[in-house]
N, C-alpha and C. Protein backbone atom coordinates (compact mmCIF):
# COMPACT_ATOMS: atom_id res chain seq x y z
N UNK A 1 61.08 -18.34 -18.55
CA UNK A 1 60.01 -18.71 -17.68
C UNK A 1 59.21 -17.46 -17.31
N UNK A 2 57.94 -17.61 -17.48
CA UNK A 2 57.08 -16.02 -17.48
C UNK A 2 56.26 -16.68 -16.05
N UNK A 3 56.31 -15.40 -14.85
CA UNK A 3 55.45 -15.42 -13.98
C UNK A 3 54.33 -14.89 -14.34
N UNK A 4 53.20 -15.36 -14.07
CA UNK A 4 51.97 -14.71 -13.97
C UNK A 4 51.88 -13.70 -12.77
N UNK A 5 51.72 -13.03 -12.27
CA UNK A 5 51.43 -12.08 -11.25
C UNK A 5 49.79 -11.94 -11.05
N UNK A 6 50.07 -12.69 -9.52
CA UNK A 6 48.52 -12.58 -9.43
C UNK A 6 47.77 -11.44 -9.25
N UNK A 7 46.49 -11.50 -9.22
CA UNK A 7 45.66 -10.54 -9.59
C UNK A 7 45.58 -10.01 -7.99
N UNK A 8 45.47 -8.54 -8.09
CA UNK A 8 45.45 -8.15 -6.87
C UNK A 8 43.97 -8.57 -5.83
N UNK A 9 43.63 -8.91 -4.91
CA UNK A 9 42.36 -9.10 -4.40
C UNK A 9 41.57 -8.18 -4.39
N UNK A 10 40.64 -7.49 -4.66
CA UNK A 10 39.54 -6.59 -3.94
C UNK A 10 38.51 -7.16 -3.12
N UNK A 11 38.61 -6.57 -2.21
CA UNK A 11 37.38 -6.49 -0.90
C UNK A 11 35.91 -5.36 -1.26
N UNK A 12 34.88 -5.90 -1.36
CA UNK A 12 34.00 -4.84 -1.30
C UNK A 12 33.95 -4.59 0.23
N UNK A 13 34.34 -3.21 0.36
CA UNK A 13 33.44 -2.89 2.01
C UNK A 13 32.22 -2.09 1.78
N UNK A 14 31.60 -3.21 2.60
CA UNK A 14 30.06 -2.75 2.85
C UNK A 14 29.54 -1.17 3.05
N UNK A 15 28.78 -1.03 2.50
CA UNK A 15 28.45 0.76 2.75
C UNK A 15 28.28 0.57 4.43
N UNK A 16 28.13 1.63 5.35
CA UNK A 16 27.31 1.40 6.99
C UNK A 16 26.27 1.64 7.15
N UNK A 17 25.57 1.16 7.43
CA UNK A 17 23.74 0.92 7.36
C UNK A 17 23.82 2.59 7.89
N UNK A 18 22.53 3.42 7.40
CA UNK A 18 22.27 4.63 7.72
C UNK A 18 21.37 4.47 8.97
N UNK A 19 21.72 5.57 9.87
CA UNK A 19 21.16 5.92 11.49
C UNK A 19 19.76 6.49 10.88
N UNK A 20 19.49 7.10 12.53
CA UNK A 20 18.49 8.04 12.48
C UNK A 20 17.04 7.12 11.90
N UNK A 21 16.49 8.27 11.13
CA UNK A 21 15.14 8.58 10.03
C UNK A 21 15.31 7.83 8.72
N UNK A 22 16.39 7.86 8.31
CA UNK A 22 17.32 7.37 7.05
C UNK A 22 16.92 5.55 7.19
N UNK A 23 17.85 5.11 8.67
CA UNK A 23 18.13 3.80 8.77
C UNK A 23 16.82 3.10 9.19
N UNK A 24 15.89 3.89 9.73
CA UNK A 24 14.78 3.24 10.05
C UNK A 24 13.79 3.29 8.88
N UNK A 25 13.46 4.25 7.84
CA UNK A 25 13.08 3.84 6.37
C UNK A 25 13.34 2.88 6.16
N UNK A 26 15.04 2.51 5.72
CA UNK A 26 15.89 1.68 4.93
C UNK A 26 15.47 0.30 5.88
N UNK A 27 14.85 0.30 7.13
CA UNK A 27 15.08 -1.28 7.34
C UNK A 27 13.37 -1.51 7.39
N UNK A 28 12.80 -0.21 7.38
CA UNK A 28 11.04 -0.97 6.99
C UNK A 28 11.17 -1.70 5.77
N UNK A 29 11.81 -0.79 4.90
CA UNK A 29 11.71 -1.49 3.17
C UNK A 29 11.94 -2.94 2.93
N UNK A 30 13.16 -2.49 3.48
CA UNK A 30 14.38 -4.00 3.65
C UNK A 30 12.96 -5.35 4.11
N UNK A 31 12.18 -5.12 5.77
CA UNK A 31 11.90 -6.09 6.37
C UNK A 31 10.30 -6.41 5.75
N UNK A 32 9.42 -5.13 5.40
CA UNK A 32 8.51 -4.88 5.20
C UNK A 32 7.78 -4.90 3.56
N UNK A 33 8.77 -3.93 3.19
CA UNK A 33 8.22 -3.30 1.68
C UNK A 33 8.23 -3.96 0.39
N UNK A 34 8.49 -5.39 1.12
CA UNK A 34 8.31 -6.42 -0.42
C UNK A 34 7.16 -6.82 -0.02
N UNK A 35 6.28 -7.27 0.80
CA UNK A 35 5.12 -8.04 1.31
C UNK A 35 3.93 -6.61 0.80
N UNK A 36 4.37 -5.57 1.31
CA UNK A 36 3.44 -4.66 1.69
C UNK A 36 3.28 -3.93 -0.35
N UNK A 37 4.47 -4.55 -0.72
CA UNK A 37 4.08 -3.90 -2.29
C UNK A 37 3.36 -4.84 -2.88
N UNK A 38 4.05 -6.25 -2.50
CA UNK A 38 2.69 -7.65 -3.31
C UNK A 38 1.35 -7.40 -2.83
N UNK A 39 1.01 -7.12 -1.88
CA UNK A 39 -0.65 -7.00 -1.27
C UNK A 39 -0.99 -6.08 -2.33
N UNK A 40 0.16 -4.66 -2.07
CA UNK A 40 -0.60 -3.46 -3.23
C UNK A 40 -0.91 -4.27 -4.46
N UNK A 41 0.26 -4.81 -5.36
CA UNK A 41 -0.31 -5.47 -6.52
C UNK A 41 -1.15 -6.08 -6.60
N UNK A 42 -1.42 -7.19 -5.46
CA UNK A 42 -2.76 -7.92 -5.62
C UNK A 42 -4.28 -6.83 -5.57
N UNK A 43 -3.69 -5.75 -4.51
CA UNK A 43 -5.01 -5.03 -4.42
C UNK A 43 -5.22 -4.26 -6.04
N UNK A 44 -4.26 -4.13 -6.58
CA UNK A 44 -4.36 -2.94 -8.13
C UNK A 44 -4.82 -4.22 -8.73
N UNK A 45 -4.76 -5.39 -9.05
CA UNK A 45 -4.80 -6.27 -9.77
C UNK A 45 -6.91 -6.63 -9.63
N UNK A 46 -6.80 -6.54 -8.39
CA UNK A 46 -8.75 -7.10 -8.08
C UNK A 46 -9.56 -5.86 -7.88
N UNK A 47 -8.47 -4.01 -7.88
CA UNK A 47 -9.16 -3.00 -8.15
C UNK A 47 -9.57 -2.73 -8.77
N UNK A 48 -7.99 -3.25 -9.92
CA UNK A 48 -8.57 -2.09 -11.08
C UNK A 48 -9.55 -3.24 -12.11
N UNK A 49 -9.36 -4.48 -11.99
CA UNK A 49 -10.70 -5.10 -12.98
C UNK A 49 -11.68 -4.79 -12.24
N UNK A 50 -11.97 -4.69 -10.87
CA UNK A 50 -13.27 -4.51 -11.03
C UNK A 50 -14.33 -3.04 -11.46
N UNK A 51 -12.88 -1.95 -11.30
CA UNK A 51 -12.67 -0.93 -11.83
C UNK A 51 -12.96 -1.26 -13.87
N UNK A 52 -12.56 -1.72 -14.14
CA UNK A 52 -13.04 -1.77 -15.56
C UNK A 52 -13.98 -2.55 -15.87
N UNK A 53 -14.38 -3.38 -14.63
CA UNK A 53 -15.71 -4.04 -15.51
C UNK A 53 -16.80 -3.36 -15.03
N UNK A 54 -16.71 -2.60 -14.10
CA UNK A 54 -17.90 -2.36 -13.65
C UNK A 54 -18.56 -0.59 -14.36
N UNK A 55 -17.40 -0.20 -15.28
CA UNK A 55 -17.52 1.15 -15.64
C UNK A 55 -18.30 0.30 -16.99
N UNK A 56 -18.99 -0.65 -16.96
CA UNK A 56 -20.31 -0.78 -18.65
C UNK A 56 -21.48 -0.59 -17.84
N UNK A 57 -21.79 -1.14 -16.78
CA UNK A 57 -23.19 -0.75 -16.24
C UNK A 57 -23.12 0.33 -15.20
N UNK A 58 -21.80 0.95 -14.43
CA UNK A 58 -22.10 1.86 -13.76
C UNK A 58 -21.55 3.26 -14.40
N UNK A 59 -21.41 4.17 -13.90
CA UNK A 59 -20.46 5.52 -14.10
C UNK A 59 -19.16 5.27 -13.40
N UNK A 60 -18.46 5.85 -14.06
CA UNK A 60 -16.95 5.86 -13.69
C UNK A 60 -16.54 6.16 -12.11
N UNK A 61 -17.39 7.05 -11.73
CA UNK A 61 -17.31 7.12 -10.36
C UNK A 61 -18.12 6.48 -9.45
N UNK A 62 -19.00 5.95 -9.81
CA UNK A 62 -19.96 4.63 -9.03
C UNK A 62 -19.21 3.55 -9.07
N UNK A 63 -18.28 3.26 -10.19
CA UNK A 63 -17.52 1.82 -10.16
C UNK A 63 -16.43 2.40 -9.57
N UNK A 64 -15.57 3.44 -9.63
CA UNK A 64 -14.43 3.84 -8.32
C UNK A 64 -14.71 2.97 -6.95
N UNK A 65 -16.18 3.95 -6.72
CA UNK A 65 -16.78 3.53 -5.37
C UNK A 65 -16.93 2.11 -5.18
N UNK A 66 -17.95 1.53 -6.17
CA UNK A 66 -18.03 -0.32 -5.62
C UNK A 66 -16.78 -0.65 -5.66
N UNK A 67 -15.36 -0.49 -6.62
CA UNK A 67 -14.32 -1.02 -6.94
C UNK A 67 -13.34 -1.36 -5.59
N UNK A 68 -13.46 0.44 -4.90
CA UNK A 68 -12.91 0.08 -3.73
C UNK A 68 -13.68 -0.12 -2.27
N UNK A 69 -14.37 -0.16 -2.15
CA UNK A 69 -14.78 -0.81 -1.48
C UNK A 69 -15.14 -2.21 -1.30
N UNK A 70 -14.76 -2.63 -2.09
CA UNK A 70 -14.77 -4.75 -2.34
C UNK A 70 -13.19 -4.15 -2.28
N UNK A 71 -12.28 -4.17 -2.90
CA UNK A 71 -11.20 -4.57 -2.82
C UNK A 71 -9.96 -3.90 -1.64
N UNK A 72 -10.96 -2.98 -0.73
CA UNK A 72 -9.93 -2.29 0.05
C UNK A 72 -10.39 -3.53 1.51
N UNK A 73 -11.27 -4.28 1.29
CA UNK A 73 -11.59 -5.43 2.65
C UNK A 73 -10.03 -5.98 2.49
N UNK A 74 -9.90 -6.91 1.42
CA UNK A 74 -9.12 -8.19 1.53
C UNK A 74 -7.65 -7.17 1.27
N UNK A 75 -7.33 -6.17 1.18
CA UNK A 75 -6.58 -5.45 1.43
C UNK A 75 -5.88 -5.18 2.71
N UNK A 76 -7.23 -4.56 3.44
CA UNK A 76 -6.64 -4.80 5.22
C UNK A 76 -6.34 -5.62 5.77
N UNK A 77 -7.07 -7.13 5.84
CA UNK A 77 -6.64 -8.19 6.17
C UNK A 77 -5.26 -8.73 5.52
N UNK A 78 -4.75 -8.76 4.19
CA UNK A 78 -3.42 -8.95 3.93
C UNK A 78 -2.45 -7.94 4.54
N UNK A 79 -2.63 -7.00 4.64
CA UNK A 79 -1.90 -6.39 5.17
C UNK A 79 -1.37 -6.35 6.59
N UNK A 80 -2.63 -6.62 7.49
CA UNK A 80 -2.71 -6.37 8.84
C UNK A 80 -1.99 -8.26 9.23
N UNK A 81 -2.52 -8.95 8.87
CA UNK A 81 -1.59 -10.29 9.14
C UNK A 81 -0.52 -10.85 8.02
N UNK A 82 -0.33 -10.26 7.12
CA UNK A 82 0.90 -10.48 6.11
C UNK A 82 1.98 -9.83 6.26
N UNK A 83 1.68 -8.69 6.06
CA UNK A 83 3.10 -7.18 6.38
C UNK A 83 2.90 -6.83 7.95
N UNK A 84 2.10 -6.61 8.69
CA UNK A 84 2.93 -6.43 9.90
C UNK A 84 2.62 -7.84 10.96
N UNK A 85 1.53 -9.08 10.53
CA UNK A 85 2.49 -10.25 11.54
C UNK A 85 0.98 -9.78 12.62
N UNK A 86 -0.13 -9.11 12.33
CA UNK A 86 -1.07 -9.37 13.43
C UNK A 86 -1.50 -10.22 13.25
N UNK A 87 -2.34 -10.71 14.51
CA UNK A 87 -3.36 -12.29 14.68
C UNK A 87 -4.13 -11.66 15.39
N UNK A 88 -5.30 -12.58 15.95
CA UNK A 88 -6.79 -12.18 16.69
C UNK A 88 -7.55 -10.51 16.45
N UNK A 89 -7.88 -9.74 17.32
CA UNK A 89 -8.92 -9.37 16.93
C UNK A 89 -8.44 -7.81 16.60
N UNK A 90 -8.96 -6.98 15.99
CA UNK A 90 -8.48 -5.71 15.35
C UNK A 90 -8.46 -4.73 16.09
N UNK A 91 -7.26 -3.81 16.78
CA UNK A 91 -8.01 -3.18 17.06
C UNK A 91 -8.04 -1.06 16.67
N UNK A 92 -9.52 -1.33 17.16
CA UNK A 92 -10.24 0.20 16.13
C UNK A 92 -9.50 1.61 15.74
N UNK A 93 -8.79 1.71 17.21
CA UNK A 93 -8.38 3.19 16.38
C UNK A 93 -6.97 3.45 16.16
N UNK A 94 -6.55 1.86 16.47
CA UNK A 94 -4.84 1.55 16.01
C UNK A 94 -4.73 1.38 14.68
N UNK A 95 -5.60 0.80 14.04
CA UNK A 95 -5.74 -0.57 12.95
C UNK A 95 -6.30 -0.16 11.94
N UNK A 96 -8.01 -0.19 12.35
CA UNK A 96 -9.45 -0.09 11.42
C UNK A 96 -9.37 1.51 11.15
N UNK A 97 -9.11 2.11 12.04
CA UNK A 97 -9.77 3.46 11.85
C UNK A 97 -8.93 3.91 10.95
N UNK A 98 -7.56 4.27 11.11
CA UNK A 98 -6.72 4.64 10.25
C UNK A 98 -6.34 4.37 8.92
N UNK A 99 -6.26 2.74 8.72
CA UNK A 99 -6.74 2.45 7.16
C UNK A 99 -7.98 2.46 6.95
N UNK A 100 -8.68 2.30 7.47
CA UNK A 100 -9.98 3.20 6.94
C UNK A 100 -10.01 4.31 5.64
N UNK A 101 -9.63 5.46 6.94
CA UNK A 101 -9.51 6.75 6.78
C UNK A 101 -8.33 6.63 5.77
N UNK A 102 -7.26 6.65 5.15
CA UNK A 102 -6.82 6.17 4.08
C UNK A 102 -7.43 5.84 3.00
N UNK A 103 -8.14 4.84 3.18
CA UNK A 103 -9.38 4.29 2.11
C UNK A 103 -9.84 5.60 1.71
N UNK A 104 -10.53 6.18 2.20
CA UNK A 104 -11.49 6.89 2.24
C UNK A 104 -11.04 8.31 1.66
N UNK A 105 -9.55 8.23 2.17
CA UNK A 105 -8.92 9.54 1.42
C UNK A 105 -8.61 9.56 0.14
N UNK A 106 -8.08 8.24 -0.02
CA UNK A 106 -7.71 7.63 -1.34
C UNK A 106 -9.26 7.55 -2.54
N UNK A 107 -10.40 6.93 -1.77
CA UNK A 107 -11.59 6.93 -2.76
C UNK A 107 -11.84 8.53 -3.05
N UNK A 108 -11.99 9.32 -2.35
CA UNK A 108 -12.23 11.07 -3.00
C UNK A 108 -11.18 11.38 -3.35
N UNK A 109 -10.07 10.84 -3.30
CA UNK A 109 -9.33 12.18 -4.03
C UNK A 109 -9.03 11.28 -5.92
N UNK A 110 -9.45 9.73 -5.70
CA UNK A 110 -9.22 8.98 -6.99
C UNK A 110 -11.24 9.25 -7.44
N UNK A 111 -11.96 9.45 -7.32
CA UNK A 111 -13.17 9.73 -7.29
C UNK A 111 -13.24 11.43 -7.81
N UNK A 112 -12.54 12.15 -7.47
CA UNK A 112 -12.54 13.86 -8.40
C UNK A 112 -11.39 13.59 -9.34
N UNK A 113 -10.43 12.72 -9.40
CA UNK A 113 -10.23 12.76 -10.69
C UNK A 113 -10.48 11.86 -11.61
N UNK A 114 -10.95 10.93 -11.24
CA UNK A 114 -12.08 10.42 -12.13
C UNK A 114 -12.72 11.27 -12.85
N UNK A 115 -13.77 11.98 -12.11
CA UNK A 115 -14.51 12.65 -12.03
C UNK A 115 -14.08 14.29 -13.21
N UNK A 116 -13.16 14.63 -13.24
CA UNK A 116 -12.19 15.06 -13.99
C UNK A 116 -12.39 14.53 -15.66
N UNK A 117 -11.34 13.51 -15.25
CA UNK A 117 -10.86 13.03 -16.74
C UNK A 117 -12.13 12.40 -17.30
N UNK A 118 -13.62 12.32 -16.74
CA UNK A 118 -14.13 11.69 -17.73
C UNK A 118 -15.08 12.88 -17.98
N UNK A 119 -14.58 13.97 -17.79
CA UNK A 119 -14.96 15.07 -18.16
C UNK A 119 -14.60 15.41 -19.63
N UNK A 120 -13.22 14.55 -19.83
CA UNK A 120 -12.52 14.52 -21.11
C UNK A 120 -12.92 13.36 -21.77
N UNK A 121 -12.77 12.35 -21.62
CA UNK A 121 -13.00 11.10 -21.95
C UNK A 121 -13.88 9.89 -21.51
N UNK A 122 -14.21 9.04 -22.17
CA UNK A 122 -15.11 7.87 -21.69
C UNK A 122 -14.06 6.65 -21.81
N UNK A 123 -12.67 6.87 -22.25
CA UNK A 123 -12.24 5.38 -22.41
C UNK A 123 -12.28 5.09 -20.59
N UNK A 124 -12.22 3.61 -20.63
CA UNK A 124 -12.10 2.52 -19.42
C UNK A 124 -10.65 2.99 -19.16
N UNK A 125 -9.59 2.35 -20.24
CA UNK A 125 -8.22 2.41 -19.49
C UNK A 125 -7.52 3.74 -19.07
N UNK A 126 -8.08 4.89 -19.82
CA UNK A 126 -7.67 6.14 -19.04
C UNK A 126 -7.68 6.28 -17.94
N UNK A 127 -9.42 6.08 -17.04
CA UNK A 127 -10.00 6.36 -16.07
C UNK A 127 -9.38 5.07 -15.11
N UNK A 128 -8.75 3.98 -15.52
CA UNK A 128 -8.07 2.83 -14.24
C UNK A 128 -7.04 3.72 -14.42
N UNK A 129 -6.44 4.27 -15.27
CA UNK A 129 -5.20 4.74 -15.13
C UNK A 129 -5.21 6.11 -14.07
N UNK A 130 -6.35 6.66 -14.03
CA UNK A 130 -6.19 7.83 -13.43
C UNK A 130 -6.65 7.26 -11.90
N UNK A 131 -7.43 6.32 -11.82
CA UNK A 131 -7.66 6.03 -10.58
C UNK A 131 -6.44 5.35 -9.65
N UNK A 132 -5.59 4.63 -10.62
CA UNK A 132 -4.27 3.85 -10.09
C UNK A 132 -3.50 5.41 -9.69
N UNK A 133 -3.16 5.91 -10.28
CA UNK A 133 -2.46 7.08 -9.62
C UNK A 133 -2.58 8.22 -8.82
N UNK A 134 -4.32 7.95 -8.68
CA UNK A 134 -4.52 8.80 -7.19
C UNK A 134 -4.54 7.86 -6.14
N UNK A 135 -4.30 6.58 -6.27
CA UNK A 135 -4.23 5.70 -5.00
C UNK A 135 -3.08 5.90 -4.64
N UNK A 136 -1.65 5.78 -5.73
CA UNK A 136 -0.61 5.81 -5.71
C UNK A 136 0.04 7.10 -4.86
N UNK A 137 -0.46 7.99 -5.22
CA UNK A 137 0.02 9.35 -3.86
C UNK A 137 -0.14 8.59 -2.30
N UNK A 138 -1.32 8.20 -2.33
CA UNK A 138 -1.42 7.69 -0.57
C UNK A 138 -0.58 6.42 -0.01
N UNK A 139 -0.18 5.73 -1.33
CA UNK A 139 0.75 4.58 -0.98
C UNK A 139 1.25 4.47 -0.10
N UNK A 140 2.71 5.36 -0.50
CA UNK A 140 3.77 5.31 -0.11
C UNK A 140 3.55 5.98 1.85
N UNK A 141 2.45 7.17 1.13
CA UNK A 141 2.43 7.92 3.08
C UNK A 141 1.78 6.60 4.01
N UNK A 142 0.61 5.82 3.27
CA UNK A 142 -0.16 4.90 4.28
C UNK A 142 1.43 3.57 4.36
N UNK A 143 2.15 3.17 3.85
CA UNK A 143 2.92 2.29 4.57
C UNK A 143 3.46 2.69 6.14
N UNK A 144 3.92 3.89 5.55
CA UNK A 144 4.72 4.67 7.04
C UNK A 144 3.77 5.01 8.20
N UNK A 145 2.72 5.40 7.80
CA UNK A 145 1.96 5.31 9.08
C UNK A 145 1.33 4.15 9.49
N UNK A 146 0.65 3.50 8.75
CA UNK A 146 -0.10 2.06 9.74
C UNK A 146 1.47 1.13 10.22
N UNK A 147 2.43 1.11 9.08
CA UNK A 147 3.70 0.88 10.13
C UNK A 147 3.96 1.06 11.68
N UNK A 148 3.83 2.30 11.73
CA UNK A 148 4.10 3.36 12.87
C UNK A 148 2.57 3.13 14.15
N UNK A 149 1.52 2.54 13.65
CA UNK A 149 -0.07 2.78 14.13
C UNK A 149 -0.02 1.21 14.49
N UNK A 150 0.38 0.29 13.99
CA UNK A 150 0.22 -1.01 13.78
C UNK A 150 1.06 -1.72 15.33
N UNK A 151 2.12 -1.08 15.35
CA UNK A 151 3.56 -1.70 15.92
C UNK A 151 3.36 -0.70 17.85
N UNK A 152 2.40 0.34 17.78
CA UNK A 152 1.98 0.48 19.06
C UNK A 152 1.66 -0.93 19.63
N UNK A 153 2.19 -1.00 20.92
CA UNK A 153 1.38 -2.29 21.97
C UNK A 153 0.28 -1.49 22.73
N UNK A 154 -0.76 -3.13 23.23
CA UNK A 154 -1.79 -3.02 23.67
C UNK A 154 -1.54 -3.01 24.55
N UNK A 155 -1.22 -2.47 26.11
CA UNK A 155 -1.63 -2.84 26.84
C UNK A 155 -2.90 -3.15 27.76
N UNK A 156 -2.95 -3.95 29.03
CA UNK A 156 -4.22 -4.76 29.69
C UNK A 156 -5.36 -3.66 29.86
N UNK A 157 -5.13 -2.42 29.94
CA UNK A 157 -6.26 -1.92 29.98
C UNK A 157 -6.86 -0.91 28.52
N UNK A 158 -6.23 -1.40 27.62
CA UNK A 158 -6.30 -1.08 25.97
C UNK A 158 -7.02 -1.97 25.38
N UNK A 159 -7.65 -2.64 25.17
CA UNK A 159 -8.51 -3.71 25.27
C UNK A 159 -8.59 -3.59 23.47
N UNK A 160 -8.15 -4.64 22.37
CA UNK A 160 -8.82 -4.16 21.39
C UNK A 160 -10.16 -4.65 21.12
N UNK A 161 -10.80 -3.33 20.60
CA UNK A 161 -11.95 -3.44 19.50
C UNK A 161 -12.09 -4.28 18.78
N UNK A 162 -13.48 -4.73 18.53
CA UNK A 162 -13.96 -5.78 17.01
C UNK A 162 -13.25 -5.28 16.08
N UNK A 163 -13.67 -5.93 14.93
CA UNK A 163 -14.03 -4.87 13.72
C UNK A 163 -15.21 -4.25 13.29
């Protein structure tokens, strides 16, 4: 008569959620950084075509410019009521101003290298490619701050701004 001998059990124990700087990253990602990466895709997705269609009648850096500026609108609004959960009215130097200014850092610094590579080249997909990866530097820093800019409260005599 042969015993089988059962198999010993293993337990996974859970790693312990990290403190500090560490644990508060790890739980934006966790709560945040799937919503806040689909908006990005949708925004690379309605950037960069309009980024390639618009480089036959404009210059590479005139279509940067129209490109983001149409597609950095419906950007803020997904963002501002999708990933962090605002409603009613915006306000300016919590909200607008700061992704703004983002925008804006992101269009010159994807705008000189544009500006750059079509110094080398005229293809279309180079120049989305080079423009996707100067947006891509500001990514990752603009989550952590409008995070951080967003999640301030208003109080009664903070009144927000239009847009």
């Amino acid at each position: 008569m042969t015993s089988e001998a059962a198999a010993p059990e293993h337990t996974i124990t859970p790693m312990p959620e990290p403190s500090g700087l560490v644990g508060h990253v790890v739980g934006l990602v966790r709560t945040k950084g799937l919503r806040y990466s689909l908006v990005a895709v949708i925004n690379v997705i309605v950037g960069q075509s309009l980024l390639f269609a618009l480089q036959s009648p404009l210059s590479p850096s005139w279509a940067n410019f129209v490109a983001v500026a149409i597609s950095a609108v419906p950007a803020y609004y997904m963002n501002r009521a999708w990933v962090w959960g605002k409603r009613g009215k915006s306000h300016w130097k919590k909200e607008v101003l700061p992704f703004w200014l983002f925008t804006a850092a992101g269009l010159a610094l994807s705008t000189i290298a544009i500006w750059v590579a079509h110094g080398f080249t005229d293809t279309k997909l180079v120049i989305n490619v080079v423009q996707l990866a100067a947006f891509g530097i500001l990514w990752v820093i603009r989550f952590f701050v409008l995070d951080r800019l967003f999640h301030v409260e208003v109080f009664e005599d903070d009144t927000p701004d239009e847009d």
